[in-house]
PDB file of N, CA and C in Angstrom:
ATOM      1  N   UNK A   1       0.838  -1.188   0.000  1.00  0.00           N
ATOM      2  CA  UNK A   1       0.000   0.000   0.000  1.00  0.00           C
ATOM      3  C   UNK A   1       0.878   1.245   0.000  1.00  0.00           C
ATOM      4  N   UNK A   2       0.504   2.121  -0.541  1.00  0.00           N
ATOM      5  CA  UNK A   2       1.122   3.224  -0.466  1.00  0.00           C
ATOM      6  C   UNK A   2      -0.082   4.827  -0.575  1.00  0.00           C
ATOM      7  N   UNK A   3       0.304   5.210   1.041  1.00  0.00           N
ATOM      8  CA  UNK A   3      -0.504   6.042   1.043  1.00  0.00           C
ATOM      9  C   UNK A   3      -1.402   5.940   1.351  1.00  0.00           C
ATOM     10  N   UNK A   4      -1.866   4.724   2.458  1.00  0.00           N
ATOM     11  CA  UNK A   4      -3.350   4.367   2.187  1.00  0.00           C
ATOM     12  C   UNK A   4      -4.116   4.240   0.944  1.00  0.00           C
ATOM     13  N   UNK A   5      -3.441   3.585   0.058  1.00  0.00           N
ATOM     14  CA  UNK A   5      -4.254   3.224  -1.048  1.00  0.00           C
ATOM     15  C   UNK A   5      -3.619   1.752  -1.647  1.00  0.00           C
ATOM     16  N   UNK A   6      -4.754   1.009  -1.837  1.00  0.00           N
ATOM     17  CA  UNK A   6      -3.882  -0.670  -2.312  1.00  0.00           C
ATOM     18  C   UNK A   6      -3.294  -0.526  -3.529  1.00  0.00           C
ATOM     19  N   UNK A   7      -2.437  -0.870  -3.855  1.00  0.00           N
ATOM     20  CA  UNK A   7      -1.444  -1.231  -5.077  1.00  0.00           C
ATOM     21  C   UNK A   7      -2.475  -1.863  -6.070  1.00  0.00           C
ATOM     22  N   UNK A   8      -2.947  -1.277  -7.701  1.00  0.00           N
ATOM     23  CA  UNK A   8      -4.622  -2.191  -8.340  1.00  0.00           C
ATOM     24  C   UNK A   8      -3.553  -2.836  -9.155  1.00  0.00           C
ATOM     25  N   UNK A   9      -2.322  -2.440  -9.730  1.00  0.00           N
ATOM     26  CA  UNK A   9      -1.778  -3.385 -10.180  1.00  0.00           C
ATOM     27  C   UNK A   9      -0.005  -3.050 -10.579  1.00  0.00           C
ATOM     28  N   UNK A  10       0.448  -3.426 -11.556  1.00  0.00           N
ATOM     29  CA  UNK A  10       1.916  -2.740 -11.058  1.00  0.00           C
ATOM     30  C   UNK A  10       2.235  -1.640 -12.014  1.00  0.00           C
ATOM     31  N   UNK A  11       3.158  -0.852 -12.136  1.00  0.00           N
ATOM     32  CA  UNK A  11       2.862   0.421 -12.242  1.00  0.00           C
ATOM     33  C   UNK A  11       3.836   0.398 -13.427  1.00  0.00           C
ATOM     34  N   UNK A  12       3.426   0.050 -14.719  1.00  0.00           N
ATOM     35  CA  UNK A  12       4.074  -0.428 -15.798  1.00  0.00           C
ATOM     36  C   UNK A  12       3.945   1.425 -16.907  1.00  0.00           C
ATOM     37  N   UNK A  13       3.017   2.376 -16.150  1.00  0.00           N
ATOM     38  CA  UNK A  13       2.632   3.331 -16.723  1.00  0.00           C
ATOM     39  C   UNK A  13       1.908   4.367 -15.718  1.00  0.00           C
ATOM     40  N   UNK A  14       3.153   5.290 -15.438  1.00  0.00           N
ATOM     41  CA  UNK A  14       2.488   6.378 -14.410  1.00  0.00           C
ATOM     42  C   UNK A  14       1.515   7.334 -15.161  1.00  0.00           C
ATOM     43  N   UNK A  15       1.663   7.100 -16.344  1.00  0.00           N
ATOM     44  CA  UNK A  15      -0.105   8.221 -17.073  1.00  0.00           C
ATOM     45  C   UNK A  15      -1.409   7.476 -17.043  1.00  0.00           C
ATOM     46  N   UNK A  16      -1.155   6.032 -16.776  1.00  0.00           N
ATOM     47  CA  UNK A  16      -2.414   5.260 -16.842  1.00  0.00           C
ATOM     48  C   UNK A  16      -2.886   5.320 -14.919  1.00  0.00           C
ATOM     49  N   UNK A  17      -1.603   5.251 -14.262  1.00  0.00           N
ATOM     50  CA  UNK A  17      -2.115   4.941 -12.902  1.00  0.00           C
ATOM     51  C   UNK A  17      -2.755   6.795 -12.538  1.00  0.00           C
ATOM     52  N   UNK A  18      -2.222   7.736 -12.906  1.00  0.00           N
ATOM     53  CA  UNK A  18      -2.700   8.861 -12.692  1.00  0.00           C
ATOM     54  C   UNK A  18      -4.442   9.510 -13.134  1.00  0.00           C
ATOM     55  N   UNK A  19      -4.218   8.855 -14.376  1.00  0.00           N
ATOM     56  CA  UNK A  19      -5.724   9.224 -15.238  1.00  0.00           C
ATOM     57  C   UNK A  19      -6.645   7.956 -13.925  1.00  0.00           C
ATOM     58  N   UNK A  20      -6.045   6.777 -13.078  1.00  0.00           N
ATOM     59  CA  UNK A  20      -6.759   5.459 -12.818  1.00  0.00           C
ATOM     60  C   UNK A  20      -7.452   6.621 -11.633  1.00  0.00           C
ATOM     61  N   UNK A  21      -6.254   7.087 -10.865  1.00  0.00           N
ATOM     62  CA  UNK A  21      -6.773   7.911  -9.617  1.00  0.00           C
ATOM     63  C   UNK A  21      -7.446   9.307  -9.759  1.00  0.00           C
ATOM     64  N   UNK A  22      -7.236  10.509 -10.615  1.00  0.00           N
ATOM     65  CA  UNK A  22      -7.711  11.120 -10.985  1.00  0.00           C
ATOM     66  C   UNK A  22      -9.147  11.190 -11.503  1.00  0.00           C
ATOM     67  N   UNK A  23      -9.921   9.932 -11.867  1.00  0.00           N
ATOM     68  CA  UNK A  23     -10.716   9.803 -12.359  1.00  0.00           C
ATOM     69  C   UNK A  23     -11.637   9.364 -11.069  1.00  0.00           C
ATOM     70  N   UNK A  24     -11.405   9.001 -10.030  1.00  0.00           N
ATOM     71  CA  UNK A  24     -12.622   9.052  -8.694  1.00  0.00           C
ATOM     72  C   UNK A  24     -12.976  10.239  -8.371  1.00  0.00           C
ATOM     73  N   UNK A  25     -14.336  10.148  -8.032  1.00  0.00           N
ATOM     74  CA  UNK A  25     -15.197  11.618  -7.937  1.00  0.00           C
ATOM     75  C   UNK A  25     -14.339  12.277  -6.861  1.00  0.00           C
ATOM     76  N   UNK A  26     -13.956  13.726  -7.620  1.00  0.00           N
ATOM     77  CA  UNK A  26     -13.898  14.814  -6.583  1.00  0.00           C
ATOM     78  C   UNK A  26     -12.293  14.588  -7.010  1.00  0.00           C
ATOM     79  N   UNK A  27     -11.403  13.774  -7.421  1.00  0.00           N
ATOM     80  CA  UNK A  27      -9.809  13.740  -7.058  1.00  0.00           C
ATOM     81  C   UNK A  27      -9.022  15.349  -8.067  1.00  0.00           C
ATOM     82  N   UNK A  28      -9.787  15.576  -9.097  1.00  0.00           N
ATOM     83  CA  UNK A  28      -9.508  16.361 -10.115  1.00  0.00           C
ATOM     84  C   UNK A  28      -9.383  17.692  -9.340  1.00  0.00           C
ATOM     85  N   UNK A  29     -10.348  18.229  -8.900  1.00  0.00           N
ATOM     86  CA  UNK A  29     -10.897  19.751  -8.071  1.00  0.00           C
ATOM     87  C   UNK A  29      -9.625  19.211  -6.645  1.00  0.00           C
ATOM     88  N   UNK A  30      -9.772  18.229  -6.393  1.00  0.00           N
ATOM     89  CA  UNK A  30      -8.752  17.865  -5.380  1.00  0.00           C
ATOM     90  C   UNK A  30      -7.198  18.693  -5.413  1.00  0.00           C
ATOM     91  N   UNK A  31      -6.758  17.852  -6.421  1.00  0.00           N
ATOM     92  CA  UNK A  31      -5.522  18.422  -6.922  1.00  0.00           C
ATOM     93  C   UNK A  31      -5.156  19.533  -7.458  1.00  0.00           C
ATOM     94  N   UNK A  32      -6.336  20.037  -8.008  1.00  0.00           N
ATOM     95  CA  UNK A  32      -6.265  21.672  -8.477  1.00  0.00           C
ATOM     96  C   UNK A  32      -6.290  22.300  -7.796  1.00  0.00           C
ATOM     97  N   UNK A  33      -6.756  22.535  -6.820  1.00  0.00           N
ATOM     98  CA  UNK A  33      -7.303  23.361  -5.771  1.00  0.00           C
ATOM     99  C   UNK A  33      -5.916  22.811  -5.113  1.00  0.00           C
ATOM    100  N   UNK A  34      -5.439  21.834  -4.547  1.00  0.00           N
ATOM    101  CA  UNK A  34      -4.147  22.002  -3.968  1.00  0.00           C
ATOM    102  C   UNK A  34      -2.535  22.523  -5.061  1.00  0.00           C
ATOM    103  N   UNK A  35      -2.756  22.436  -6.355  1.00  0.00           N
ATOM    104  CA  UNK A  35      -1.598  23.116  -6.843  1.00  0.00           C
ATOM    105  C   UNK A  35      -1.631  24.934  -7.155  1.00  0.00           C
ATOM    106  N   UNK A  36      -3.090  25.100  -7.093  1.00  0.00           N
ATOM    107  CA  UNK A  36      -3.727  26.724  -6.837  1.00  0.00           C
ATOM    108  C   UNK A  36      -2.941  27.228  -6.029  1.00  0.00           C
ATOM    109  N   UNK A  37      -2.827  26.233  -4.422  1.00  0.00           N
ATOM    110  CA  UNK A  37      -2.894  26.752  -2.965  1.00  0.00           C
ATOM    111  C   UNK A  37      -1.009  26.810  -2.942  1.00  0.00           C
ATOM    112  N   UNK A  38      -0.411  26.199  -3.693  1.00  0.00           N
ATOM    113  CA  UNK A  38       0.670  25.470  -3.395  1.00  0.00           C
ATOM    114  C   UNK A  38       1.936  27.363  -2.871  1.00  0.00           C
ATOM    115  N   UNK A  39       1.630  28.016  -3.644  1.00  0.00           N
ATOM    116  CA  UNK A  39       1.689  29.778  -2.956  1.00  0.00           C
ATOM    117  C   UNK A  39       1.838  29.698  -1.842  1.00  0.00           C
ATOM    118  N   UNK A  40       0.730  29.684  -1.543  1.00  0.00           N
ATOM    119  CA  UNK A  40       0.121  30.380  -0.005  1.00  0.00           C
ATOM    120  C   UNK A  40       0.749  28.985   1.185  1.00  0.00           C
ATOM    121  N   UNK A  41       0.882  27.732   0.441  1.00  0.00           N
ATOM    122  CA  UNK A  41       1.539  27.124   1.230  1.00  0.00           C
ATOM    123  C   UNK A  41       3.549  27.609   1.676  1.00  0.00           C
ATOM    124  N   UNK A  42       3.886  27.549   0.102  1.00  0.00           N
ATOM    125  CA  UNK A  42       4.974  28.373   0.546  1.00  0.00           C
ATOM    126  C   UNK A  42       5.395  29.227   1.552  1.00  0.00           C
ATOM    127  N   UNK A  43       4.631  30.022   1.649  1.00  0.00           N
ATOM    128  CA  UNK A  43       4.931  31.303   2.165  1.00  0.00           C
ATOM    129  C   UNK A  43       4.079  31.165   3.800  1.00  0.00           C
ATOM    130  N   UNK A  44       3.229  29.819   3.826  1.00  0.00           N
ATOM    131  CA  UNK A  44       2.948  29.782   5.224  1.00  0.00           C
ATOM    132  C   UNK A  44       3.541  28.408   6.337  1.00  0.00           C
ATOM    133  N   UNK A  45       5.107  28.680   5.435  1.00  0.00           N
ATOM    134  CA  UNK A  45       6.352  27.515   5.841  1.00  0.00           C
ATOM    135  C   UNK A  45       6.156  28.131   7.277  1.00  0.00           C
ATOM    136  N   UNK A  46       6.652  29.406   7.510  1.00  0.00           N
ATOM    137  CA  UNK A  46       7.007  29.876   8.835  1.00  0.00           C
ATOM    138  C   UNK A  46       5.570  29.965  10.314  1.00  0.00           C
ATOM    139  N   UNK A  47       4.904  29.922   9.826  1.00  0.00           N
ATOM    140  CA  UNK A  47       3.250  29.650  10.731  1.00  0.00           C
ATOM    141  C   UNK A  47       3.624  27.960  10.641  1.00  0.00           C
ATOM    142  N   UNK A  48       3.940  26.805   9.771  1.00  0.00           N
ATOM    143  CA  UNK A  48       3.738  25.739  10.260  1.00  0.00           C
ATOM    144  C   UNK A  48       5.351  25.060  10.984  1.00  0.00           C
ATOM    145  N   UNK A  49       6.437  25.816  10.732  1.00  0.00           N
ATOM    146  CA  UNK A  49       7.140  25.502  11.651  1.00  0.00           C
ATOM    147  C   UNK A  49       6.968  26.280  12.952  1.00  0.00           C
ATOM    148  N   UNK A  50       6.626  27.470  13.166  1.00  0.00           N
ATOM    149  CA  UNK A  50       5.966  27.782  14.953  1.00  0.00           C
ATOM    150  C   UNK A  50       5.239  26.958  15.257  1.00  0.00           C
ATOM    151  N   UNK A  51       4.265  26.531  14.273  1.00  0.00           N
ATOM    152  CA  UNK A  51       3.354  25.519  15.144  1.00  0.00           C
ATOM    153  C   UNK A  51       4.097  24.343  15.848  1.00  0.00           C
ATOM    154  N   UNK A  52       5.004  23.800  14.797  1.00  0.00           N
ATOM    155  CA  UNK A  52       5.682  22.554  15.369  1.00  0.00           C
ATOM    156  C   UNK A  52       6.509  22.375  16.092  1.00  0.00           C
ATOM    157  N   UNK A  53       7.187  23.959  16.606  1.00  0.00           N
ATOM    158  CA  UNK A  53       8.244  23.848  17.350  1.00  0.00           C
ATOM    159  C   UNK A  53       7.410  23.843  18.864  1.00  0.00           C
ATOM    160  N   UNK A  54       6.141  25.042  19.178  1.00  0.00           N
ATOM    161  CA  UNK A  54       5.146  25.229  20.066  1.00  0.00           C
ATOM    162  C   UNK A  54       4.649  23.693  20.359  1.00  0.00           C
ATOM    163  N   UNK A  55       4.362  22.876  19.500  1.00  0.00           N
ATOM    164  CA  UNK A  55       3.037  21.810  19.689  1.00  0.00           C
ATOM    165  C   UNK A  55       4.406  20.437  20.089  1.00  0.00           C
ATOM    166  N   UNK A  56       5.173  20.574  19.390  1.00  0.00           N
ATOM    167  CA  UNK A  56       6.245  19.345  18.943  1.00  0.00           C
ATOM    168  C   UNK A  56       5.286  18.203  19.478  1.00  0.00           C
ATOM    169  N   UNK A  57       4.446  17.382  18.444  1.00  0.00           N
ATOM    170  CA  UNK A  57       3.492  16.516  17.957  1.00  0.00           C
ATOM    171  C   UNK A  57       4.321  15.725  17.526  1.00  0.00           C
ATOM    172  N   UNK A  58       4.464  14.273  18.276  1.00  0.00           N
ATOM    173  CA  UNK A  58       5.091  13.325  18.155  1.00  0.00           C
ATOM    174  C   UNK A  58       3.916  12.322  17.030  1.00  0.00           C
ATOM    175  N   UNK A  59       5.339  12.455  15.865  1.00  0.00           N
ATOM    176  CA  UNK A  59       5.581  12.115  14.140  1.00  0.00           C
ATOM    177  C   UNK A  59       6.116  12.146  13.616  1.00  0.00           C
ATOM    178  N   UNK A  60       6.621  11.031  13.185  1.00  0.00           N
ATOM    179  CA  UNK A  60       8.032  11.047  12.335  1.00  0.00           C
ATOM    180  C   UNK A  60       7.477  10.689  10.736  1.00  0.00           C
ATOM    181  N   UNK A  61       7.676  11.532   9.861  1.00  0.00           N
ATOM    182  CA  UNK A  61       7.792  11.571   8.670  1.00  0.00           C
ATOM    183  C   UNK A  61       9.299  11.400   7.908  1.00  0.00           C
ATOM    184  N   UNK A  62       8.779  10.223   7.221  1.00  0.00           N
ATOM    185  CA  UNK A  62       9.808   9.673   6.175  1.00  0.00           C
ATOM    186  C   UNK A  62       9.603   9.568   5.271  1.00  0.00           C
ATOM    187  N   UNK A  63       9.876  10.551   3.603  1.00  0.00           N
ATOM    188  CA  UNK A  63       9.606  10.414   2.717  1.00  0.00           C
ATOM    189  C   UNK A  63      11.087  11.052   1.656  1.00  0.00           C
ATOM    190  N   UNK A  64      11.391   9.564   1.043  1.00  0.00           N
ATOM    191  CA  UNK A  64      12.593   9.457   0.324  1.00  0.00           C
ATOM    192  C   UNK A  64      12.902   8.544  -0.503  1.00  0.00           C
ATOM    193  N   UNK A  65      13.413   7.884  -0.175  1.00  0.00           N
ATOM    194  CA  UNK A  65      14.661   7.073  -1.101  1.00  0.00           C
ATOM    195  C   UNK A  65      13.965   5.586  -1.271  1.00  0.00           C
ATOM    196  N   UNK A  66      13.531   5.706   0.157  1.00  0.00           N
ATOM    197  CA  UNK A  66      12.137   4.327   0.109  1.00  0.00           C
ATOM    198  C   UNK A  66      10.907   4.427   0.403  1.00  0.00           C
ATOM    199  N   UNK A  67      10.605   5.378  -0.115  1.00  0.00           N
ATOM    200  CA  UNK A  67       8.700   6.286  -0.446  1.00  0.00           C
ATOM    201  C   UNK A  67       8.406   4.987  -1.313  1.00  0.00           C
ATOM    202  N   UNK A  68       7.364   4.810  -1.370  1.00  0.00           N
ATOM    203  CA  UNK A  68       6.873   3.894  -2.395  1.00  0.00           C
ATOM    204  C   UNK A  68       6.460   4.427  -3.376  1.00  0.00           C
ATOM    205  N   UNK A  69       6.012   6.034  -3.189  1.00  0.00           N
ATOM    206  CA  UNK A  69       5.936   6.860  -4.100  1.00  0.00           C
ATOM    207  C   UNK A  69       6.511   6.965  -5.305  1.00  0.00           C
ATOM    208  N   UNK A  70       8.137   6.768  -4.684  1.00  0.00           N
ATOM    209  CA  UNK A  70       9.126   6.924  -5.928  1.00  0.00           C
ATOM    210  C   UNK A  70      10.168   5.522  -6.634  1.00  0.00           C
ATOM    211  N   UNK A  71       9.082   4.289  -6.526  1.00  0.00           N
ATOM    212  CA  UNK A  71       9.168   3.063  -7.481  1.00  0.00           C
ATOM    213  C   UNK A  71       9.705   3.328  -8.707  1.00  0.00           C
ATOM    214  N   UNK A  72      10.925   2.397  -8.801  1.00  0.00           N
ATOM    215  CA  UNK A  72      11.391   2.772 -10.156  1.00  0.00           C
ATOM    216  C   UNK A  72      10.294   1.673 -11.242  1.00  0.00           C
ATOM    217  N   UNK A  73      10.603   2.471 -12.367  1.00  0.00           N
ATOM    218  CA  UNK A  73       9.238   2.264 -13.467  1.00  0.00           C
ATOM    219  C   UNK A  73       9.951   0.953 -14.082  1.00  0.00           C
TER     220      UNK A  73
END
């Protein structure tokens, strides 16, 4: 799984698996609306590191080299 989402089959074509997910209701406006925002995320780096230094919310995020994300094709 990756991402909370099951693996539908193997990933012989990242334009077919994209159009596969893109195509469930709502994923389209999803992603638009987050590459719209992707600005305002920038620039509200410094509000979410105060938060994390204030809250320090035990979570470890690992995303790299063995993301499943980034499967070689």
């Amino acid at each position: 799984m990756s991402q909370g989402m099951p693996r539908i089959h193997q990933r012989n074509n990242p334009w077919t698996d994209e159009f596969y997910f893109l195509n469930h209701p709502g994923q389209a406006e999803i992603q638009s609306d987050l590459f719209d925002d992707y600005r305002a995320n920038v620039d509200n780096y410094p509000k979410w590191q105060a938060w994390m230094r204030e809250k320090q919310p035990r979570l470890l995020v690992i995303w790299g080299k063995y993301e499943l994300s980034f499967d070689a094709i």
